[in-house]
Protein backbone atom coordinates (compact mmCIF):
# COMPACT_ATOMS: atom_id res chain seq x y z
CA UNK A 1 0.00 0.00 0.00
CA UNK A 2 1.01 3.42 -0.62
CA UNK A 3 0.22 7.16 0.48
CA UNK A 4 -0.40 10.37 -2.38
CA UNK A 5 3.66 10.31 -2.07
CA UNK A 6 4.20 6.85 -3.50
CA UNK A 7 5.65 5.73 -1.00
CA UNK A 8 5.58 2.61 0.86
CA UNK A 9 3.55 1.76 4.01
CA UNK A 10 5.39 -0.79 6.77
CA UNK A 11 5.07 -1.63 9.94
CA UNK A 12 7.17 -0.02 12.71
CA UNK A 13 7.87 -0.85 15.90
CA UNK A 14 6.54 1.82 18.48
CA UNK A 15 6.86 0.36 21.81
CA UNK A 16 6.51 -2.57 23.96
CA UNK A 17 3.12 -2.77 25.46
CA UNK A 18 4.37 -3.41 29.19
CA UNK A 19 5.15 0.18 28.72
CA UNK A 20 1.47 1.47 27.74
CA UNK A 21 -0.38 2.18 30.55
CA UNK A 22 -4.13 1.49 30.59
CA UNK A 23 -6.34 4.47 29.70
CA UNK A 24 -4.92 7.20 27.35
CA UNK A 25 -1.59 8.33 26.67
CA UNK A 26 0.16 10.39 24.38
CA UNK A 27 4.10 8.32 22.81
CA UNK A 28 6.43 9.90 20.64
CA UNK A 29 7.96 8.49 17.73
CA UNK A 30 10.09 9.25 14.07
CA UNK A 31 9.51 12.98 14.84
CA UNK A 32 5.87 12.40 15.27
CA UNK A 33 3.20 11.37 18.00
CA UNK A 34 0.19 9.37 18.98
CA UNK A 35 -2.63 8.64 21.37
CA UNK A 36 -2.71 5.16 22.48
CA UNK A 37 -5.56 3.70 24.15
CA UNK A 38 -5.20 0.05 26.21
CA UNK A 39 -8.15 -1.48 28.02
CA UNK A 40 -6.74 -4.47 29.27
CA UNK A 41 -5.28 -5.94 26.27
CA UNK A 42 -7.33 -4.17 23.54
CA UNK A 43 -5.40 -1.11 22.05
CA UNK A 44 -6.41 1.59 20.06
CA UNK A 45 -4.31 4.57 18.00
CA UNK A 46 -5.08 7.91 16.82
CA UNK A 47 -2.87 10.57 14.82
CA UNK A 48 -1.95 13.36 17.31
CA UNK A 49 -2.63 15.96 14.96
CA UNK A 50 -6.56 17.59 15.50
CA UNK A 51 -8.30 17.00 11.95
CA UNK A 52 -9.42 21.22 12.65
CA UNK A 53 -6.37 22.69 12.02
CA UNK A 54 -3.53 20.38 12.10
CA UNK A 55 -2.58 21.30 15.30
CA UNK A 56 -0.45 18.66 17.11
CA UNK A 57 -2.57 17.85 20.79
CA UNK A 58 0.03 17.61 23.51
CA UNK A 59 -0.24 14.92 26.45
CA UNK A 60 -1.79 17.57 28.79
CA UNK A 61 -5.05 17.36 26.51
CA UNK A 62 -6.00 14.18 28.02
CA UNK A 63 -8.72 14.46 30.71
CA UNK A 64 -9.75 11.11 31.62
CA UNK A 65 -10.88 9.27 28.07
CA UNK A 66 -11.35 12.82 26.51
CA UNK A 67 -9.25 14.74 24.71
CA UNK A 68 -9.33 18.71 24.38
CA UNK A 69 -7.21 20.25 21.71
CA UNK A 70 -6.07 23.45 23.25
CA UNK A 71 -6.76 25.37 19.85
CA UNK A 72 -10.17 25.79 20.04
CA UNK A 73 -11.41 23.37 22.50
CA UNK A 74 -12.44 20.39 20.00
CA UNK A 75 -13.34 17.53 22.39
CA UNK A 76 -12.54 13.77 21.37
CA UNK A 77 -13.77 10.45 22.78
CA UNK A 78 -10.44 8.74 23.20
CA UNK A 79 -13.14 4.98 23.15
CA UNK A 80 -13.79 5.63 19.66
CA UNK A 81 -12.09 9.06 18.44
CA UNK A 82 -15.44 10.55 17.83
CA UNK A 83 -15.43 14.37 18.53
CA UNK A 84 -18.05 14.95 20.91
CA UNK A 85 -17.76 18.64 21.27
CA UNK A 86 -17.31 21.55 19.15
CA UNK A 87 -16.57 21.84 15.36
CA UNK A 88 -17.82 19.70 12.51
CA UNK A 89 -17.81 16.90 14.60
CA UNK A 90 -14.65 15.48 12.60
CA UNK A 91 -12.86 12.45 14.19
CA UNK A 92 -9.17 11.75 14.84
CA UNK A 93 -7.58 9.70 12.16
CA UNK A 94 -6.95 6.29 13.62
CA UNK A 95 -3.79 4.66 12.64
CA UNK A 96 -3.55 1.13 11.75
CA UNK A 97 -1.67 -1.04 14.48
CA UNK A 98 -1.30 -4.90 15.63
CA UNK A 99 0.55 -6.74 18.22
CA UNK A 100 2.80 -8.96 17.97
CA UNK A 101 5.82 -10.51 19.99
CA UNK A 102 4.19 -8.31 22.94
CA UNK A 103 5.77 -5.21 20.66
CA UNK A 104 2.82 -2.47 19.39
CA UNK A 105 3.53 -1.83 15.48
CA UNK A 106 2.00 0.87 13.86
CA UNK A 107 1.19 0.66 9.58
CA UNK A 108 3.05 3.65 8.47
């Protein structure tokens, strides 16, 4: 598969999931970041960037299984990525992921 670019999509490693807390939480990687989500062992992932304006949402955004971008106060259920508050009701972009090997590999 590949993006507008032409370039090829992989899997990359982003972390191991000992290290993902459950709830929300915000992990950096390749210059970039995302929201991961683990109930138990059921993960989900969302771009970082608000689909508004492009604005990157830091980790202080989470409040519980919301998430506030600080630009204009877009509010996102972190369960499915639906907003849920302001806007045209736009939802994060989820990004493809899988387990494996107890590793958490995105499909970038």
């Amino acid at each position: 598969m590949s993006d507008s670019l032409g370039e090829r999509k992989q899997w990359t490693q982003l972390i191991h999931v000992d290290e993902v807390e459950q709830g929300a939480s915000r992990i950096e990687y390749a210059k970039k970041a995302c929201f991961v989500v683990r109930d138990e062992e059921t993960f989900l992932v969302f771009d970082s960037i608000c689909p508004h304006r492009n604005v990157n949402i830091p980790s202080d955004a989470i409040q519980g299984m919301t998430l506030v971008c600080p630009m204009h106060q877009w509010k996102f259920n972190l369960e499915n990525g639906e907003c849920i508050e302001k806007g045209n009701y736009a939802p994060l972009n989820k990004i493809q992921h899988k387990v494996e090997n107890g590793m958490l590999y995105l499909f970038l």
